[in-house]
Protein backbone atom coordinates (compact mmCIF):
# COMPACT_ATOMS: atom_id res chain seq x y z
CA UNK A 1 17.10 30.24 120.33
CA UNK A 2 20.55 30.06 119.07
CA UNK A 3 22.60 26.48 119.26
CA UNK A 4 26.65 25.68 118.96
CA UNK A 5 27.51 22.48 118.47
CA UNK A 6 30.81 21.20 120.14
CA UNK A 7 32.73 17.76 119.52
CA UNK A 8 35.05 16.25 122.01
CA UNK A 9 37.07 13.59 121.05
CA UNK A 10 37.72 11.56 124.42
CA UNK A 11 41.69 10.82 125.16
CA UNK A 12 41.28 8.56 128.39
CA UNK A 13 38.66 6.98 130.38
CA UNK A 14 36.02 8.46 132.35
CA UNK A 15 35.26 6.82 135.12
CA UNK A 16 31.70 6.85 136.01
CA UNK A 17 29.40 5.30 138.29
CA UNK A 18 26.32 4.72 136.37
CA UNK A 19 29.04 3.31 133.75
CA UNK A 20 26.57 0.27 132.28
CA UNK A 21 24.13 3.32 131.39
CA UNK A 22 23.38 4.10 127.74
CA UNK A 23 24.93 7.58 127.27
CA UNK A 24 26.69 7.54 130.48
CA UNK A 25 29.32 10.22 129.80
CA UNK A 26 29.93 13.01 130.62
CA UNK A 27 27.20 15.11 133.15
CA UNK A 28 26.09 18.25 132.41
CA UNK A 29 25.52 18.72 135.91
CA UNK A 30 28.82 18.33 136.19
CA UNK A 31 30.14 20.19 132.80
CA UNK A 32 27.89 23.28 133.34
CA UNK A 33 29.41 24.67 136.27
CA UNK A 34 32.32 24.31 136.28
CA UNK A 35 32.81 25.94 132.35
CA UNK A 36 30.61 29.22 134.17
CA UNK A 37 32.94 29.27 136.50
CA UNK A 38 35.41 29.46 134.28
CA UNK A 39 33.88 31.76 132.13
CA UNK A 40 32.86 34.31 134.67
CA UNK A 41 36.28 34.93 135.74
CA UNK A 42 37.40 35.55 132.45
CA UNK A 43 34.17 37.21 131.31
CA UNK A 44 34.44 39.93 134.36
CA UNK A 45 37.87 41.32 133.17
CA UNK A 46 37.17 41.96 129.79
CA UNK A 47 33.32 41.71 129.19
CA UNK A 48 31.64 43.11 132.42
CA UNK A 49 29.18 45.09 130.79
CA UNK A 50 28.12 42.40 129.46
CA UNK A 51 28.18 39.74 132.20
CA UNK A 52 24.97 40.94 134.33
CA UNK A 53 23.25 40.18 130.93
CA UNK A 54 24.17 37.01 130.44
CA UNK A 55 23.90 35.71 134.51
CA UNK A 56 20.91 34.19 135.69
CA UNK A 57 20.05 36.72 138.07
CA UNK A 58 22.44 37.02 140.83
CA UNK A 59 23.71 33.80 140.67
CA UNK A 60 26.96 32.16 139.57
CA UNK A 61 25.36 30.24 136.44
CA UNK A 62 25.23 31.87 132.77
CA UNK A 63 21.83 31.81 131.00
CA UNK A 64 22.48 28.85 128.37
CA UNK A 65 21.38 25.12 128.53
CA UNK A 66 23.71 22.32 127.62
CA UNK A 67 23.04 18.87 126.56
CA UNK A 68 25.24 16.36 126.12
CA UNK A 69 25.10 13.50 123.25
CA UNK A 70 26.49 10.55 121.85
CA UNK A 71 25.76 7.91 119.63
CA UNK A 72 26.22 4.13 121.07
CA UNK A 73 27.94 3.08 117.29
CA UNK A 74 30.89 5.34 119.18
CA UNK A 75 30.90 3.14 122.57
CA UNK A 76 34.24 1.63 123.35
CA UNK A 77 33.80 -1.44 124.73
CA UNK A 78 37.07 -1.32 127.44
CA UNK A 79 35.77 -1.86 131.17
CA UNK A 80 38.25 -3.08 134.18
CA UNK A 81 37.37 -6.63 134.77
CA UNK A 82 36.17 -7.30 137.76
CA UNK A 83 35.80 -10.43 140.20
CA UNK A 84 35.44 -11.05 143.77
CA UNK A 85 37.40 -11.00 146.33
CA UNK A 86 38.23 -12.97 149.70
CA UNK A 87 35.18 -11.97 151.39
CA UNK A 88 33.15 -12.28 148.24
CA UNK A 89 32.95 -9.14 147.71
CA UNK A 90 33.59 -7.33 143.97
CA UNK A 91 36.74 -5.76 142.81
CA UNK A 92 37.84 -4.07 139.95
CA UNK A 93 41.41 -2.78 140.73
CA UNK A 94 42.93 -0.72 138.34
CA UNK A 95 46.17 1.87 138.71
CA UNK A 96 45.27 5.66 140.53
CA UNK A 97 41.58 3.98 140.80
CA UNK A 98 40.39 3.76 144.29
CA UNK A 99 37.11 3.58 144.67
CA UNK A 100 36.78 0.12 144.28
CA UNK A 101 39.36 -0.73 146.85
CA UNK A 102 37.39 -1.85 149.42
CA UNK A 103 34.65 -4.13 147.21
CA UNK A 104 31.05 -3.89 146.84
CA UNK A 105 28.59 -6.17 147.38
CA UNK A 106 27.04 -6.06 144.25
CA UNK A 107 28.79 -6.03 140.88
CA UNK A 108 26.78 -2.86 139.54
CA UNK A 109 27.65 -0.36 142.18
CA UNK A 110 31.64 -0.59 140.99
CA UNK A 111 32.89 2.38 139.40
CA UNK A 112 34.17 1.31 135.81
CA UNK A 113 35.00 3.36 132.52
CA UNK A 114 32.58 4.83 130.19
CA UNK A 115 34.26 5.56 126.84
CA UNK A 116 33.32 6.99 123.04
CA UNK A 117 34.98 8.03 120.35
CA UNK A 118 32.99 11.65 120.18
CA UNK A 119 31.09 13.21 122.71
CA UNK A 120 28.94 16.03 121.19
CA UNK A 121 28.04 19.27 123.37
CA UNK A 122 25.08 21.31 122.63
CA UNK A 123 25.17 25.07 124.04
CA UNK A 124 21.33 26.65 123.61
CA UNK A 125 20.88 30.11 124.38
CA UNK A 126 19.05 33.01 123.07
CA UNK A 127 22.09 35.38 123.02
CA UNK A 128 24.58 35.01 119.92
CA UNK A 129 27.71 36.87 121.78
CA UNK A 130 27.03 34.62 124.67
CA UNK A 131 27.95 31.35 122.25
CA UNK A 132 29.96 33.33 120.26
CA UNK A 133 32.14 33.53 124.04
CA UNK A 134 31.88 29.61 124.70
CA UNK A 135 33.13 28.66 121.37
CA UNK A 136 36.23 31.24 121.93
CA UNK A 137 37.14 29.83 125.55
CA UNK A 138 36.27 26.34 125.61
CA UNK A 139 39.37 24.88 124.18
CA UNK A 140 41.22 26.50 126.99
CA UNK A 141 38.61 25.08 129.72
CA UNK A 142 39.21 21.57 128.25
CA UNK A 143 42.87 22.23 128.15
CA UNK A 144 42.95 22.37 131.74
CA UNK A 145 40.32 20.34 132.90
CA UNK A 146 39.33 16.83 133.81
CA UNK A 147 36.13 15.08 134.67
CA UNK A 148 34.37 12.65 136.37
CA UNK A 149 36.30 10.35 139.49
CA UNK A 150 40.43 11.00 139.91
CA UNK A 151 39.92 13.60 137.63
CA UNK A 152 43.88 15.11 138.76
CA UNK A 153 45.16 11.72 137.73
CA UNK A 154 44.38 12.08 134.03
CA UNK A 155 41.04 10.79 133.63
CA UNK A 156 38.26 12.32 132.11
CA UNK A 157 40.13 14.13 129.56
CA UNK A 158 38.32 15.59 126.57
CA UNK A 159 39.33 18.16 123.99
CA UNK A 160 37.67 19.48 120.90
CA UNK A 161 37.81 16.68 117.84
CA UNK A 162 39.58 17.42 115.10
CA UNK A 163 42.54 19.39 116.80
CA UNK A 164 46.03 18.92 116.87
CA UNK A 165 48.68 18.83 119.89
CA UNK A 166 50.15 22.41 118.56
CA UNK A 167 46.43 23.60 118.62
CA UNK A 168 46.31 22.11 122.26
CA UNK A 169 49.14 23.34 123.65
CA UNK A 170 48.17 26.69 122.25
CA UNK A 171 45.37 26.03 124.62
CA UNK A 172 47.30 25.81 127.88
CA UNK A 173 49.56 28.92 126.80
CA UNK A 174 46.95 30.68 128.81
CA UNK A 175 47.75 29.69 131.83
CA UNK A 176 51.60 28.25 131.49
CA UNK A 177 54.75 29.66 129.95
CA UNK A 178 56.47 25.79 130.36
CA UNK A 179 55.26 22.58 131.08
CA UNK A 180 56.92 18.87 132.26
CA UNK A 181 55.44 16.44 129.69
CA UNK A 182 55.85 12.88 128.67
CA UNK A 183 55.07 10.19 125.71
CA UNK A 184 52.76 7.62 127.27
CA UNK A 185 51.33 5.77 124.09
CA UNK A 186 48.32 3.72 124.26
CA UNK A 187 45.19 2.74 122.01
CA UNK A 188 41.95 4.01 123.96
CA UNK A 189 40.37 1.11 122.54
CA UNK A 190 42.93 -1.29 123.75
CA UNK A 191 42.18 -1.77 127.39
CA UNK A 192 46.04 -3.41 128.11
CA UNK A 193 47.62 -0.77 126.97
CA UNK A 194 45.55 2.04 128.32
CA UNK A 195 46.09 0.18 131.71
CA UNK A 196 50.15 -0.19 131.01
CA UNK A 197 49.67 4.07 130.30
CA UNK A 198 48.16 4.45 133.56
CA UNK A 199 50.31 1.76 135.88
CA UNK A 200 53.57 3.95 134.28
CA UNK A 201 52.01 7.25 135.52
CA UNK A 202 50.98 5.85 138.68
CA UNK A 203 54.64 4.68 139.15
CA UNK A 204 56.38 7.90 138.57
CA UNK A 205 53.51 9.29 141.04
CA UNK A 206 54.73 7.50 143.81
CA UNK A 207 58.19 8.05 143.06
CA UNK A 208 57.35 11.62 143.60
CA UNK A 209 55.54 11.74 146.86
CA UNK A 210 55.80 8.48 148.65
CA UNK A 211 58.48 6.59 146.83
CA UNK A 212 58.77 3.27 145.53
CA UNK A 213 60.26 -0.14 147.06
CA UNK A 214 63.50 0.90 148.86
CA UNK A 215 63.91 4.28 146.31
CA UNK A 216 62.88 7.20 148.39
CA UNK A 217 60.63 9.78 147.58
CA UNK A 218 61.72 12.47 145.46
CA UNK A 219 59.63 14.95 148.01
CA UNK A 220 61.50 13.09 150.73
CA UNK A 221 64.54 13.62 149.03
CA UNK A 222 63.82 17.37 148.35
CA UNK A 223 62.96 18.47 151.94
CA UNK A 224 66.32 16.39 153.60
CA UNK A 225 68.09 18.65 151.40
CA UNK A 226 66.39 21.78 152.87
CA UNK A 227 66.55 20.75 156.48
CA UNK A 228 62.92 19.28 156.54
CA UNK A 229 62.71 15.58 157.81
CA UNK A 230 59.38 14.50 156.64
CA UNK A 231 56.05 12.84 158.73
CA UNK A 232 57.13 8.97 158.66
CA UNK A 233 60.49 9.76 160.39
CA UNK A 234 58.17 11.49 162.89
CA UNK A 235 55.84 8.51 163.09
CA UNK A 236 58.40 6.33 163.80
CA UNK A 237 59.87 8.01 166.64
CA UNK A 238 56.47 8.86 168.22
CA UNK A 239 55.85 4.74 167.60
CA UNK A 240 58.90 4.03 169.51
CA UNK A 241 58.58 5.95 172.48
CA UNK A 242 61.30 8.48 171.06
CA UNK A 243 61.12 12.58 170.66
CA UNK A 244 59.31 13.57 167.36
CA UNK A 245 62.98 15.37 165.63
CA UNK A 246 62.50 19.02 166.07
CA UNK A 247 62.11 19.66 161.92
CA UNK A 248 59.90 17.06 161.40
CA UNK A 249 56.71 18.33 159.08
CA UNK A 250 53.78 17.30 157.40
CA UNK A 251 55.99 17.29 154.16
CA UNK A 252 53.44 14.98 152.35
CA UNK A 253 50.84 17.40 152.42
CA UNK A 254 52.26 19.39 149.85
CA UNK A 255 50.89 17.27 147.42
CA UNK A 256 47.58 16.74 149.00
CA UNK A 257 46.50 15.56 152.33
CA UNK A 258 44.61 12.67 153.91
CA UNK A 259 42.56 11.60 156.64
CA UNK A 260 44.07 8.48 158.18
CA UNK A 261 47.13 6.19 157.19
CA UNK A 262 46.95 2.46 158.11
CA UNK A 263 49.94 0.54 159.80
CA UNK A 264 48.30 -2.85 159.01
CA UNK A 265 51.95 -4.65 159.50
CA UNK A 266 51.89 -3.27 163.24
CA UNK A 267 47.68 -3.34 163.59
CA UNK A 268 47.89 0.49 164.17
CA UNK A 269 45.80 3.38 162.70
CA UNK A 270 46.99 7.13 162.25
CA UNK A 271 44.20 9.69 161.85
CA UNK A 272 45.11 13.24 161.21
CA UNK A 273 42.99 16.39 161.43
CA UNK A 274 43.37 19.74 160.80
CA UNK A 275 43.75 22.63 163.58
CA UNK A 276 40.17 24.05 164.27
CA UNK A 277 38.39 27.34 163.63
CA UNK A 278 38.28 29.25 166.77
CA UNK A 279 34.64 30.98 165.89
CA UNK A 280 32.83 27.31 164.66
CA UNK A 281 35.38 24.66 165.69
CA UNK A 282 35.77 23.24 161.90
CA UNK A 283 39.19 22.09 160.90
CA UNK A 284 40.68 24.46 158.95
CA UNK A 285 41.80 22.62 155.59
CA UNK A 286 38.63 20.81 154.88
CA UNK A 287 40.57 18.87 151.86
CA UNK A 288 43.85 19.60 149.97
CA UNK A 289 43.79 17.36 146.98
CA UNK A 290 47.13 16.85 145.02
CA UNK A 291 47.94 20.39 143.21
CA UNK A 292 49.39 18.81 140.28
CA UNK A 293 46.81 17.52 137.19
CA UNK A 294 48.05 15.32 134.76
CA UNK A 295 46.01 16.15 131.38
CA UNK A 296 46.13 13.44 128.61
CA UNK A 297 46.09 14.40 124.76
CA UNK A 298 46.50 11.86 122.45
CA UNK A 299 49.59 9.89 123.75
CA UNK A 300 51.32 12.70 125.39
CA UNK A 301 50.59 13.27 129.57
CA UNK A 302 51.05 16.73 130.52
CA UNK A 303 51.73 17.68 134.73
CA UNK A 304 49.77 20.77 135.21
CA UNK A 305 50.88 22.49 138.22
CA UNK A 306 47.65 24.40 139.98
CA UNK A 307 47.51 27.52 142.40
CA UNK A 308 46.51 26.86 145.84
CA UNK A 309 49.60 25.34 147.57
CA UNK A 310 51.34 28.34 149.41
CA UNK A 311 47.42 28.28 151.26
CA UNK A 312 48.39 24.93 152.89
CA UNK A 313 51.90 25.58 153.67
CA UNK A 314 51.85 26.58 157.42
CA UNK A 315 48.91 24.80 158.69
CA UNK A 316 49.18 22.73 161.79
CA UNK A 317 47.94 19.57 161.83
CA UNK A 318 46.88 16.69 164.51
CA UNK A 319 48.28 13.38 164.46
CA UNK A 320 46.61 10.49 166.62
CA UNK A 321 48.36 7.45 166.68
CA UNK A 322 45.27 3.89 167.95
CA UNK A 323 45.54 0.41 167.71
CA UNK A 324 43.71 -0.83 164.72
CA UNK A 325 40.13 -1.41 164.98
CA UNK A 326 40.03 0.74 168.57
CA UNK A 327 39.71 3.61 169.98
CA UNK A 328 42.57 3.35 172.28
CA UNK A 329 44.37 6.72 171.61
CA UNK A 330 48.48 5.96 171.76
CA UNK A 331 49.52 9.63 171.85
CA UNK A 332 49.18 12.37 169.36
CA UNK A 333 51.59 14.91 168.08
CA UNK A 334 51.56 18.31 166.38
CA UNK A 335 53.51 19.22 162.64
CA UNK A 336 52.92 21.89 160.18
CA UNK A 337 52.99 21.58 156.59
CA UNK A 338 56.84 22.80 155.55
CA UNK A 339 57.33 26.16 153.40
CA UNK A 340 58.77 25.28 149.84
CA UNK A 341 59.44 26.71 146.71
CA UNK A 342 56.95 24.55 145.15
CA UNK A 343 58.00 25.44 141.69
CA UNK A 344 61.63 24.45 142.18
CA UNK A 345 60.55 21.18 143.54
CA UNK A 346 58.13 20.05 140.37
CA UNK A 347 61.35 21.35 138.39
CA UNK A 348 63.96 18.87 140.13
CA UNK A 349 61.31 16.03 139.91
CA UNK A 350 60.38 15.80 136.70
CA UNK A 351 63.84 16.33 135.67
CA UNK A 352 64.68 13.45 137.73
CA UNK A 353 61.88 11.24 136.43
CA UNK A 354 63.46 12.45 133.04
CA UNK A 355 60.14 14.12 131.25
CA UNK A 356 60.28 16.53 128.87
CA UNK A 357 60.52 20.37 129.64
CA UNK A 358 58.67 22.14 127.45
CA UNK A 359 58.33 25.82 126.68
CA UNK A 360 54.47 27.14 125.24
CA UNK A 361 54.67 29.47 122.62
């Protein structure tokens, strides 16, 4: 059996549910198929010949084993504090981290951060050429990709130790010609200033899609200015007995869509679903997460823009309007998600949020 040896040096916190764990890091379960994935579709246009050879069979999984190792002297000791809330429950609130929002009933089932200096991953296979591929390609798959929980807000990024950003960058010239980018400095080790990173990128989020205080949202802002009023104008009306205005869209869903919004000022509850499949009655867009990844390398954030949006423009979705806490239905109303240039709209929001444009050569 033949073995490569990769080193990751972690850049931001993975956020992990079995986070007390020894060696609770990254999953192979979760690392493994995601880099075949990956592989495969790069593997089929230039090495097809050689792909049945190294697939297990007729499946979608290459024929290598990886195993994943650290060493506890490497364990960064930075966790979100927790406590408890009104109801007694535990909290550990941190920014873009929801999944302790609601409180658990027992300290050890929050989600917290696992961190180490070096994560080491160890490819074993029997074929050479097969390793020989992973080495070439997986600087590009970290490039690009995140792990564990809110993944597409930065965490769980990883990239091979021992590089620099030009070497990184060089990385995501693969997939983009230009990037937005900006300087977010913070000391992984330092668990104040990794939050102060993350509470800064959460704040331009939300001046992007929702907006902030009484500043609108620069997706607001961009669809007024192409004759698209967005879903909240909508909402109100509908709330107040008036006609929904006729271009009126599910504008938000552009950068990823939800299940329900709660009006907790006015006790009422919005749930929105998808149209359904004529041949099974499924809704149509299962999930639409947000199409934009932020990927962390040292103290630089990158906003990687990902494929898949023009596949939600269009799609009609259902929006029931019920008092809080019952199932009394208020009316409903029908809006589609809003063609955009998608592309031009990233463009005039980062430059507004004044990051960095930055051309990959």
């Amino acid at each position: 059996m033949q073995i490569l040896k990769v080193t990751l040096k972690q850049h931001t916190p993975l956020i992990h549910f079995q986070y007390s764990e020894e060696g609770a890091t990254l999953r192979a379960s979760e690392v493994k198929p995601r880099l075949d994935k990956f592989l495969i579709a790069r593997l089929r246009k230039r090495h097809s010949d050689w792909l049945s050879k190294w697939k297990k069979g007729e499946t979608e999984a290459l024929n290598y084993k990886l195993r994943i190792q650290t060493d506890e002297a490497d364990k960064l000791r930075v966790k979100i504090p927790s406590s408890r809330n009104r109801d007694g429950k535990f909290e550990a609130q941190f920014p873009m981290v929801l999944a302790n929002m609601d409180g658990k009933e027992r300290e050890e089932d929050l989600k917290n951060f696992s961190c180490y200096k070096k994560v080491t991953l160890i490819f074993i296979a029997e074929d050479q050429a097969l390793l020989d591929q992973i080495d070439t390609y997986i600087d590009s798959f970290l490039a690009v990709t995140n792990f564990g929980n809110r993944q597409s807000k930065g965490f769980g990024s990883f990239f091979r130790d021992g590089k620099r950003k030009s070497d990184f960058e060089k990385a995501l010239f693969m997939f983009y010609d230009c990037v937005y980018c900006k300087t977010f400095s913070f000391d992984l080790r330092d668990y104040e200033s990794v939050k102060k990173a993350f509470r800064s990128l959460d704040l331009a989020y939300k001046r992007i899609k929702s907006g902030v205080g009484r500043e609108d949202s620069l997706l607001h802002i961009y669809g007024k200015e192409h004759g698209i009023e967005w879903e909240k104008e909508a909402i109100r009306n509908k709330l107040a007995g008036r006609d929904v205005p006729h271009k009126a869209r599910y504008l938000r869903a552009i950068l990823g869509t939800t299940n329900s919004v709660s009006l907790p000022e006015i006790h009422k509850i919005i749930t929105i679903q998808s149209e359904l499949n004529s041949n099974n009655g499924e809704e149509i867009v299962q999930r639409f997460r947000s199409p934009i990844t932020f990927k962390f390398f040292d103290g630089t954030v990158y906003a990687l823009p990902e494929d898949g949006v023009k596949d939600i423009m269009g799609k009609k979705f259902t929006f029931t309007l019920k008092e809080e806490n019952s199932k009394t239905g208020l009316g409903s109303m029908d809006l589609t998600v809003p063609q955009i240039d998608f592309y031009n709209f990233l463009e005039e929001a980062f430059d507004n949020l004044g990051w960095t444009y930055k051309e990959l050569k």
